[in-house]
C-alpha atoms as a PDB file:
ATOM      1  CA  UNK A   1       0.000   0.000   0.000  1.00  0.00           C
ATOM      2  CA  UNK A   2       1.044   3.344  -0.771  1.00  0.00           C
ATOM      3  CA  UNK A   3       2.723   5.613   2.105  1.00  0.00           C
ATOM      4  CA  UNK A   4      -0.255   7.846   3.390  1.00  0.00           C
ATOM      5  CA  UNK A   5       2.667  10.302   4.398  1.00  0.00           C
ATOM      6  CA  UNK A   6       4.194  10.409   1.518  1.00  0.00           C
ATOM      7  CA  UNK A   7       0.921  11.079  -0.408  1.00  0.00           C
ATOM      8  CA  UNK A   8       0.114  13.825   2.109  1.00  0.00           C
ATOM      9  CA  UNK A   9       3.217  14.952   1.475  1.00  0.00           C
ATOM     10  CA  UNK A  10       2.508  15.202  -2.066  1.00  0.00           C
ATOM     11  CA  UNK A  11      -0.210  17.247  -1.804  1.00  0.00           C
ATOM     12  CA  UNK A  12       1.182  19.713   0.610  1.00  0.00           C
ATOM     13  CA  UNK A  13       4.162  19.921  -1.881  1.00  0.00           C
ATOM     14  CA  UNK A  14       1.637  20.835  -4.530  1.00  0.00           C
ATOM     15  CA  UNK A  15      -0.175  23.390  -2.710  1.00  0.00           C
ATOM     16  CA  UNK A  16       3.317  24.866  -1.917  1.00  0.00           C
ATOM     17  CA  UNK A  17       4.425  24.810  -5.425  1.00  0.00           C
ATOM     18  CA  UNK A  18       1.633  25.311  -7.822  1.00  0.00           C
ATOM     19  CA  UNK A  19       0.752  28.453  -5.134  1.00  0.00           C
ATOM     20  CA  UNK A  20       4.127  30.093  -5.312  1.00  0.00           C
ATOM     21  CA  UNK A  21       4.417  29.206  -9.825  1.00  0.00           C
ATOM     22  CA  UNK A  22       1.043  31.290  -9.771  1.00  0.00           C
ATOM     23  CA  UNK A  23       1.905  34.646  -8.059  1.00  0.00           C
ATOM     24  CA  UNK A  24       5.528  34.512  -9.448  1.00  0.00           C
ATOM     25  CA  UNK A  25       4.191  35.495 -13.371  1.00  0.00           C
ATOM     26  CA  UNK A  26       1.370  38.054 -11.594  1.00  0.00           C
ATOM     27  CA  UNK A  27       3.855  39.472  -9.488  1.00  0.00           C
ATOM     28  CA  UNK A  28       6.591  40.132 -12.155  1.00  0.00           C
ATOM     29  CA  UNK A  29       3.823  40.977 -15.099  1.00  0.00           C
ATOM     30  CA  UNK A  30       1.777  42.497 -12.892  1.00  0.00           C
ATOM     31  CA  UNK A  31       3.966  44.785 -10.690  1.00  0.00           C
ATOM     32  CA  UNK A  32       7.023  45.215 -12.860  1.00  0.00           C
ATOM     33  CA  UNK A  33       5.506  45.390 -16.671  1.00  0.00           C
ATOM     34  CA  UNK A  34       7.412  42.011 -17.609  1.00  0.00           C
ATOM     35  CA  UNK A  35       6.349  40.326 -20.990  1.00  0.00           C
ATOM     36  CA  UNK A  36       5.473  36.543 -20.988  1.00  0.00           C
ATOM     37  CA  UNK A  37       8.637  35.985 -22.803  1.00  0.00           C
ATOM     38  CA  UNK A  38      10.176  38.075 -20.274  1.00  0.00           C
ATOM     39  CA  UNK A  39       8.788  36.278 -17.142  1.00  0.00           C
ATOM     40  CA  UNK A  40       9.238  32.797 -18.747  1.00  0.00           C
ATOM     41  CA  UNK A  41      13.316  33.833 -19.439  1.00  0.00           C
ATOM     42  CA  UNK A  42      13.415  34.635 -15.863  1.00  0.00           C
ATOM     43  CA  UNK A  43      11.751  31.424 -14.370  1.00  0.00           C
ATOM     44  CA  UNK A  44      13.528  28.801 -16.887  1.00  0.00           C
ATOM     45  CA  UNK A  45      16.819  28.712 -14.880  1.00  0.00           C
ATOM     46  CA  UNK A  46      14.959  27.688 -11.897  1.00  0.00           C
ATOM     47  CA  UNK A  47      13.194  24.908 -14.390  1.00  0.00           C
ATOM     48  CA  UNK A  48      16.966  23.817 -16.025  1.00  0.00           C
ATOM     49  CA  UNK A  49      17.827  23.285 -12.229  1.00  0.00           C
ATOM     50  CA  UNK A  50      15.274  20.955 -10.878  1.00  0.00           C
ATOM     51  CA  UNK A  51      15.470  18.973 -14.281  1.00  0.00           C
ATOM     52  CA  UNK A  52      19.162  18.546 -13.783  1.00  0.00           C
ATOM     53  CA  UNK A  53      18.797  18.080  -9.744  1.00  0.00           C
ATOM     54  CA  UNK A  54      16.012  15.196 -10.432  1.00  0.00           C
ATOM     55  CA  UNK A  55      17.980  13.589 -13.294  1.00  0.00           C
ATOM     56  CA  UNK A  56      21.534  13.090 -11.126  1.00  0.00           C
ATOM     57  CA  UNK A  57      19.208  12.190  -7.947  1.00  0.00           C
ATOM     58  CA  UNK A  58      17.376   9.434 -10.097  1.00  0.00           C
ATOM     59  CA  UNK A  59      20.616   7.645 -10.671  1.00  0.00           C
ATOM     60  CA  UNK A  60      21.034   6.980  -6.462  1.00  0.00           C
ATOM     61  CA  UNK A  61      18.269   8.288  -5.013  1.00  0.00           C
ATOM     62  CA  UNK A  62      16.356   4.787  -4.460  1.00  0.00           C
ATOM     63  CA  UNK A  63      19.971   3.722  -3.126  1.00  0.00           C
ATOM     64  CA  UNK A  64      20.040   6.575   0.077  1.00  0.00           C
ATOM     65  CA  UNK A  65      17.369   7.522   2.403  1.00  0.00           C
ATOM     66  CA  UNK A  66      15.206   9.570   1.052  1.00  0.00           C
ATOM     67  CA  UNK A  67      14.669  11.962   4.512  1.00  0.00           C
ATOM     68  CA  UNK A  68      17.876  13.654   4.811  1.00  0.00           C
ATOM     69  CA  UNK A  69      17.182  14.733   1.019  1.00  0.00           C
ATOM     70  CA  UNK A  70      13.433  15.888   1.472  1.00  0.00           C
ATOM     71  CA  UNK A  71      14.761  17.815   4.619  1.00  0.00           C
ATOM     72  CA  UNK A  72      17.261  19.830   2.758  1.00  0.00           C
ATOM     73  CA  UNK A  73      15.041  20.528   0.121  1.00  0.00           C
ATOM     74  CA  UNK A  74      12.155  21.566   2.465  1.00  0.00           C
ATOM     75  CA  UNK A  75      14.519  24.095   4.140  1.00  0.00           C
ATOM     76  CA  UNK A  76      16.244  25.259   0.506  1.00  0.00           C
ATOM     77  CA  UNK A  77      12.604  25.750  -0.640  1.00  0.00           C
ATOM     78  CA  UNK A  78      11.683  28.057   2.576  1.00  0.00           C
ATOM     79  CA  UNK A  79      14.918  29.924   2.107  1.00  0.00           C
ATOM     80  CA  UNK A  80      13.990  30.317  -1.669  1.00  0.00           C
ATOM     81  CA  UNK A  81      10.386  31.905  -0.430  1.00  0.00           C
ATOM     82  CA  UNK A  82      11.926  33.920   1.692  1.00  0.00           C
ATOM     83  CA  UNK A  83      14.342  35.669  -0.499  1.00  0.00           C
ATOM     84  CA  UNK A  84      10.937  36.075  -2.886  1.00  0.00           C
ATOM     85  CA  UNK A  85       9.078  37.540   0.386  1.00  0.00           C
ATOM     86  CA  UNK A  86      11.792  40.488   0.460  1.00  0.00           C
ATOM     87  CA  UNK A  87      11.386  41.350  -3.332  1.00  0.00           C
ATOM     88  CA  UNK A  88      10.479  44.956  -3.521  1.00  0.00           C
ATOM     89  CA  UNK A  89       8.911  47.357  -7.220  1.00  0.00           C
ATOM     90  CA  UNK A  90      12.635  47.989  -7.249  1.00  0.00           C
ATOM     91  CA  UNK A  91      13.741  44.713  -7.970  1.00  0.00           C
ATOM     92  CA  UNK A  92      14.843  42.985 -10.984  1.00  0.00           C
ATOM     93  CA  UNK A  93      15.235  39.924 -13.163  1.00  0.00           C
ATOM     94  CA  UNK A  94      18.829  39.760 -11.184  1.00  0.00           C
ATOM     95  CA  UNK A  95      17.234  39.450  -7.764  1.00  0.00           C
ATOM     96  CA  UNK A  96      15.359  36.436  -8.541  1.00  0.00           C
ATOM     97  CA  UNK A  97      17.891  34.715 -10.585  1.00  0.00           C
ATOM     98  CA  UNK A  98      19.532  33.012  -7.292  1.00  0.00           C
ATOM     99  CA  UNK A  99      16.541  32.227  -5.308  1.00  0.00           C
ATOM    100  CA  UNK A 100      14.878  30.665  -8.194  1.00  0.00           C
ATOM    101  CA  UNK A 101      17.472  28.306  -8.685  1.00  0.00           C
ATOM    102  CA  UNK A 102      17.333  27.110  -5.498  1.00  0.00           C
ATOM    103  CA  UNK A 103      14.181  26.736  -5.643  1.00  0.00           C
ATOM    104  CA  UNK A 104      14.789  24.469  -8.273  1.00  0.00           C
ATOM    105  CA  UNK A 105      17.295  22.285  -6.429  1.00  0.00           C
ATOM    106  CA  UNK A 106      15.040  22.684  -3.363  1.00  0.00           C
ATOM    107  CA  UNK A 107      12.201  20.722  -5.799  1.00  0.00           C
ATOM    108  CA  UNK A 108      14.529  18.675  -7.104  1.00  0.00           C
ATOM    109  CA  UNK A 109      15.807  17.222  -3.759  1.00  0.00           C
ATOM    110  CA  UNK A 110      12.168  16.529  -2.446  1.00  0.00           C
ATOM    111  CA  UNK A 111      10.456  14.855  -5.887  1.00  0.00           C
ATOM    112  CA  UNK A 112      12.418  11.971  -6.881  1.00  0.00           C
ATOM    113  CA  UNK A 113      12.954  10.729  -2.820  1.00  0.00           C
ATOM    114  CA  UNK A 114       9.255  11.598  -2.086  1.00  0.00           C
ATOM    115  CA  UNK A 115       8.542   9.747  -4.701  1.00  0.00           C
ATOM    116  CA  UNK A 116      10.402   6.485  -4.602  1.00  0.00           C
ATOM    117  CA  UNK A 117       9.741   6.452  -0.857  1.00  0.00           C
ATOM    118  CA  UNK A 118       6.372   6.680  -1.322  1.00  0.00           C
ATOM    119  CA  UNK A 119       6.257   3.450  -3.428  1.00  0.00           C
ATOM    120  CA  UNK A 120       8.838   1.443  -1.649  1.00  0.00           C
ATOM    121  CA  UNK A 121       6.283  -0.726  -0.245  1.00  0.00           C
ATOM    122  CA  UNK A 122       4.242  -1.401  -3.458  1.00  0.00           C
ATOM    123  CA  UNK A 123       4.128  -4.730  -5.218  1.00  0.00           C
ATOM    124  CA  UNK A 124       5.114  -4.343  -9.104  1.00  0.00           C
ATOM    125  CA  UNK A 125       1.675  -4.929  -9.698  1.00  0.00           C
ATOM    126  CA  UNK A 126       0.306  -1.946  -7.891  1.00  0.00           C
ATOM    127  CA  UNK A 127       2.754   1.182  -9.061  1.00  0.00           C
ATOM    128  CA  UNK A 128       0.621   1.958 -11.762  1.00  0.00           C
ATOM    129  CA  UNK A 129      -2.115   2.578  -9.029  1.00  0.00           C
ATOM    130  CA  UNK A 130       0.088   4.041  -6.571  1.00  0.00           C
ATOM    131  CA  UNK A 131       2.074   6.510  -8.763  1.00  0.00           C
ATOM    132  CA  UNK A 132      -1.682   7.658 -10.091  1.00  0.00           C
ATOM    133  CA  UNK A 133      -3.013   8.357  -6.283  1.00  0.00           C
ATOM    134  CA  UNK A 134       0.368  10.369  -5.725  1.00  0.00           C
ATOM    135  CA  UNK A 135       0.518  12.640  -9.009  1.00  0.00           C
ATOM    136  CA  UNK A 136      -3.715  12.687  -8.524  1.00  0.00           C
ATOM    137  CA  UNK A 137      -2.683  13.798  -4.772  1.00  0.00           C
ATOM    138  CA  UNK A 138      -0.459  16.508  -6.086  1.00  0.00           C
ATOM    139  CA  UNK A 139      -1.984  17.713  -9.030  1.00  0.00           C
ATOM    140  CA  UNK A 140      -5.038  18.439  -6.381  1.00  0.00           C
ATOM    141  CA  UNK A 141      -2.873  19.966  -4.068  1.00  0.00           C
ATOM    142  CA  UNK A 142      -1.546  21.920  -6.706  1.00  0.00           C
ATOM    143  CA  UNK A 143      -5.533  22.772  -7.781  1.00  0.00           C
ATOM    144  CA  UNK A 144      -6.316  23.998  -3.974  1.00  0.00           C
ATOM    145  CA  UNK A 145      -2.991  26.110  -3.145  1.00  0.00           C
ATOM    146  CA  UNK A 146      -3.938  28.278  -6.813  1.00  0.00           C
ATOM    147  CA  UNK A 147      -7.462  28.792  -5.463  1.00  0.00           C
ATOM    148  CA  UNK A 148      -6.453  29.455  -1.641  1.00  0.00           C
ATOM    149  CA  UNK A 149      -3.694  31.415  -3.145  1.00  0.00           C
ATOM    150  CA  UNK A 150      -5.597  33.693  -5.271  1.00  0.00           C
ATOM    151  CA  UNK A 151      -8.479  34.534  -2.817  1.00  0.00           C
ATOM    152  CA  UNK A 152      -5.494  34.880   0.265  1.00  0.00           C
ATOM    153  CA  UNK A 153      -3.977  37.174  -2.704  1.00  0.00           C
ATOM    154  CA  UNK A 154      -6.777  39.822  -3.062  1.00  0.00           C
ATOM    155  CA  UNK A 155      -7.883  39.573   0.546  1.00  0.00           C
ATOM    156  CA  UNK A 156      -4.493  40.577   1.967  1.00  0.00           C
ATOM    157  CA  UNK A 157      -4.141  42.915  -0.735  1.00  0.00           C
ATOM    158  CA  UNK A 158      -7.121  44.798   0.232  1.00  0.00           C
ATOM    159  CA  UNK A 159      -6.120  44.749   3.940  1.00  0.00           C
ATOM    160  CA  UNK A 160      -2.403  46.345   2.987  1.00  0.00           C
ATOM    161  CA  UNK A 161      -3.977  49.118   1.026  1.00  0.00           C
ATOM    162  CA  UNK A 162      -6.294  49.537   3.767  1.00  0.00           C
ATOM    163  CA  UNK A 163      -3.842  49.855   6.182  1.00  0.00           C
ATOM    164  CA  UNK A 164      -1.396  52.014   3.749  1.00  0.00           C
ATOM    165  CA  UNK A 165      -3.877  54.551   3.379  1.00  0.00           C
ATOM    166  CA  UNK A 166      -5.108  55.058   6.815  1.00  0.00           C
ATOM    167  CA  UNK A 167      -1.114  55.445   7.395  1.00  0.00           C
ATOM    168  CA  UNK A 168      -0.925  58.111   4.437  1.00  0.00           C
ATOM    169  CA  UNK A 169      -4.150  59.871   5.640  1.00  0.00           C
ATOM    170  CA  UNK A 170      -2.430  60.295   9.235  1.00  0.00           C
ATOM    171  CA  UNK A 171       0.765  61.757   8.309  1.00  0.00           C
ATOM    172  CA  UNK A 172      -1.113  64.398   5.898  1.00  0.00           C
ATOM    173  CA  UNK A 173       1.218  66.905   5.181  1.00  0.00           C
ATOM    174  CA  UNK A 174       3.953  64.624   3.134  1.00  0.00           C
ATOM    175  CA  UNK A 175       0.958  63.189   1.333  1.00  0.00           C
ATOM    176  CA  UNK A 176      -0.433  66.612   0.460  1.00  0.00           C
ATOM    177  CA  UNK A 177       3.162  67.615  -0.152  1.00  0.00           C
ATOM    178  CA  UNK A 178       3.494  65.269  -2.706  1.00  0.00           C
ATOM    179  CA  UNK A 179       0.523  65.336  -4.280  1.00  0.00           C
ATOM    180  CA  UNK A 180       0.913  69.032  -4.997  1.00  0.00           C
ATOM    181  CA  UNK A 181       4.140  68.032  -6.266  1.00  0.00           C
ATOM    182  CA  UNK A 182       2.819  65.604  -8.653  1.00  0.00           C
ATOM    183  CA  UNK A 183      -0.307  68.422  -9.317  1.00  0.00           C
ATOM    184  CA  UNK A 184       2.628  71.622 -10.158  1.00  0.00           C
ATOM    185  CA  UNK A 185       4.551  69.317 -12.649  1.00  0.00           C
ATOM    186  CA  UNK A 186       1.565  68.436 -14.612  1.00  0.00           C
ATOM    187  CA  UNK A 187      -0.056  71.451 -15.191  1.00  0.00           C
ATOM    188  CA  UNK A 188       3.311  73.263 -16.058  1.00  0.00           C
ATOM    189  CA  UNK A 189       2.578  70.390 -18.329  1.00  0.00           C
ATOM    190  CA  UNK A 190      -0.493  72.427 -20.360  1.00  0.00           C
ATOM    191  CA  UNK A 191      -3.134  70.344 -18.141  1.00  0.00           C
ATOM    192  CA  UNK A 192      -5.882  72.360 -16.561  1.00  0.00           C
ATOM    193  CA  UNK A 193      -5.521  72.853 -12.641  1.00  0.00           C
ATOM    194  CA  UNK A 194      -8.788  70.554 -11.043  1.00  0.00           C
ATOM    195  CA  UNK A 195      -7.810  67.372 -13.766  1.00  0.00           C
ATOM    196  CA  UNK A 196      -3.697  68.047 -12.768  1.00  0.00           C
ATOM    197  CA  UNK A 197      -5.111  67.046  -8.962  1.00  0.00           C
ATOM    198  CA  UNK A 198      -7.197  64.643 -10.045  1.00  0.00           C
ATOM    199  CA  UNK A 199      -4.630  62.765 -11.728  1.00  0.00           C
ATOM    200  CA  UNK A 200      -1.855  63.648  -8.778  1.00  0.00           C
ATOM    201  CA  UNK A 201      -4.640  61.543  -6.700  1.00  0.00           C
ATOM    202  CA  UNK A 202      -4.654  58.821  -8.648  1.00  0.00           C
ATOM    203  CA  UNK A 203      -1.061  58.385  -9.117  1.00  0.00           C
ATOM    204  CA  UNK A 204      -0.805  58.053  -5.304  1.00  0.00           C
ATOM    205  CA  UNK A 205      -3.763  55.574  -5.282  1.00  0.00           C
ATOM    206  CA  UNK A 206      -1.367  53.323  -7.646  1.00  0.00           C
ATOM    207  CA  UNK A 207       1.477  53.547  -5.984  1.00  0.00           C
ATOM    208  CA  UNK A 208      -0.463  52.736  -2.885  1.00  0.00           C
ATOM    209  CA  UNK A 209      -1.791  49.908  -4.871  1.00  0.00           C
ATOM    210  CA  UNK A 210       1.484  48.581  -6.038  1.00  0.00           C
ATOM    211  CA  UNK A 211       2.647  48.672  -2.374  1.00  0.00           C
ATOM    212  CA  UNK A 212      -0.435  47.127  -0.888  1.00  0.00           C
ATOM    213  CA  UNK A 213       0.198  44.335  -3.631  1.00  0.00           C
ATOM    214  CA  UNK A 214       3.916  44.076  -2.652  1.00  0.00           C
ATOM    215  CA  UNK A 215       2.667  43.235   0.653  1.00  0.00           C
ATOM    216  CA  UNK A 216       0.741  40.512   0.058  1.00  0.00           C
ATOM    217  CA  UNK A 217       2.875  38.949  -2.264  1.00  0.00           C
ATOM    218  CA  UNK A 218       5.293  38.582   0.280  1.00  0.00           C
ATOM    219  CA  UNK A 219       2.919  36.893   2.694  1.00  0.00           C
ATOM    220  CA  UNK A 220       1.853  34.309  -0.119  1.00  0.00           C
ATOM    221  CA  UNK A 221       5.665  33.392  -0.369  1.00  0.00           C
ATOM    222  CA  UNK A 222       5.987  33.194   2.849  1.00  0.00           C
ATOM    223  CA  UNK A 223       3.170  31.029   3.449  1.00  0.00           C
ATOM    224  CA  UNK A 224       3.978  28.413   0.633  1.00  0.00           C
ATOM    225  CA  UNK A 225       7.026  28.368   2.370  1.00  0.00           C
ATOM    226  CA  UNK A 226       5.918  27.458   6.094  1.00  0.00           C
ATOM    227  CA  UNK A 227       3.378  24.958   4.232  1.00  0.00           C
ATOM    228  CA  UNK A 228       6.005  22.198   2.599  1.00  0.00           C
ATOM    229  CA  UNK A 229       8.012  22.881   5.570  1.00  0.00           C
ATOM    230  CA  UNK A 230       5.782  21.905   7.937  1.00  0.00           C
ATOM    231  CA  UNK A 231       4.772  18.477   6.073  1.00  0.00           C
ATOM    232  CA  UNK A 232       8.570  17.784   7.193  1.00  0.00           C
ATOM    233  CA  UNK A 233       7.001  15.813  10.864  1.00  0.00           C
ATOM    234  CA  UNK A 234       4.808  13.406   8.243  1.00  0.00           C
ATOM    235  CA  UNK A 235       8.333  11.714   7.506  1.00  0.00           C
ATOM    236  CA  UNK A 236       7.950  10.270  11.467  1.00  0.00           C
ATOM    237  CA  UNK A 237       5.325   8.234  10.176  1.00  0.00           C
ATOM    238  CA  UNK A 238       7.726   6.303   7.437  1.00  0.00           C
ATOM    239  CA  UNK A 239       9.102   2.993   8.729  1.00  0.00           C
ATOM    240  CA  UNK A 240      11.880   3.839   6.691  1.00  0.00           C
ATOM    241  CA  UNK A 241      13.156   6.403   3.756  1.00  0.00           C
ATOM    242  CA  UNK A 242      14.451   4.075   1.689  1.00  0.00           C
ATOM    243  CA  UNK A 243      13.229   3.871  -1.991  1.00  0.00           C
ATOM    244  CA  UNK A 244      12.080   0.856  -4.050  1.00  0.00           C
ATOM    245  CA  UNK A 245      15.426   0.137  -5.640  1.00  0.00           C
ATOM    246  CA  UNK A 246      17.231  -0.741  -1.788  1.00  0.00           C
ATOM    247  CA  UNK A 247      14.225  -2.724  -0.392  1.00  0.00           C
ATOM    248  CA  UNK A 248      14.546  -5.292  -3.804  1.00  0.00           C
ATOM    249  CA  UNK A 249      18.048  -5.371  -3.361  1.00  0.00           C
ATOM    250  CA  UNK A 250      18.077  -6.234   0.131  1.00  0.00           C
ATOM    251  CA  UNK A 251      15.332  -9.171  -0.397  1.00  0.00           C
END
């Protein structure tokens, strides 16, 4: 029978990185006026990584316990998220580059040994059936964290800009300051003075917006983060880590 850790584990891993894949394009498309092309140059590193992590690890990885492996990954993958959480309207393709590809390594490290440990126990005749429950575990995982993700998304969203504004309202004077800034520049600009404050307004609503959106962006990292690390304690419930390739060998 198939590990019920390990397909917990799957799922959690899912939530944690089918959540984090979503906000990454919205964030950098979104926020920082990236292309697709753009955003999909900046994320393929990251993708080059885990494909190179999971082919060396599926030369030895049913060979070595599979926990130390999932561990490291777990923590890499937190790290990753929490380089992410610091990202700021300033940053750029170059601030991503390093996190990203740990992030790949991270995933690397934790889906070939999740796997195989997962199906250690399985008769030949039942991996077909076990390695459809896992991915089918995962791939709903995956389906849940981009739903909790998206609502968790606008909701925090909307409480940062809340809380931004109330922040601007209270220290008045710098916000009038600068809108009157923004108000002078574009009617020496030829625009009439009521739409010139108008539009002043609504610049600082955006860049209130953009903030507020920072914000919550960060918190969604985080969270994916905390999430696969916490499904670290499931591993107590494995009666061993090894994969399927050791246990054959050793009957």
């Amino acid at each position: 029978m198939i590990t019920g850790s390990g397909v917990a584990m799957a799922a959690l891993l899912g939530f944690a990185l089918f959540g984090s894949v979503f906000v990454l394009p919205v964030f950098l498309q979104g926020l920082h006026g990236f292309t697709a092309n753009q955003t999909g140059l900046v994320i393929l590193p990251g993708a080059i990584a885990s494909a190179v992590t999971m082919a060396v690890l599926g030369r030895f990885a049913s060979r070595v316990d599979a926990r130390p492996l999932i561990v490291m990954g777990c923590v890499g993958f937190l790290w990753c998220m929490w380089k992410l959480s610091n990202l700021t309207l300033n940053s750029g393709a170059d601030d991503l580059f390093w996190p990203l590809i740990a992030r790949g390594v991270s995933l690397g490290l934790i889906f070939i040994p999740l796997t195989s440990a997962s199906m250690a126990e399985l008769k030949p005749s039942e991996i077909a059936q076990g390695t459809g429950m896992f991915n089918l575990m995962r791939q709903l995982g995956g389906s849940l964290g981009i739903a909790i993700v998206a609502t968790l998304l606008a909701r925090f969203t909307m409480q940062s800009k809340a809380l931004l504004t109330e922040h601007v309202t209270a220290i008045g004077p710098d916000a009038l300051g600068r809108v009157d800034a923004i108000t002078r520049a574009m009617i020496s600009r030829g625009m009439s003075p009521a739409i010139a404050h108008q539009q002043a307004l609504m610049v600082l609503d955006r860049t209130i917006g953009a903030q507020a959106s920072v914000l919550a962006f960060s918190k969604i990292y985080i969270i994916s983060g905390i999430v696969l690390f916490c499904s670290i304690p499931l591993m107590l419930f494995w009666r061993h880590g090894k994969g399927r390739g050791s246990l054959q060998s050793a009957h």
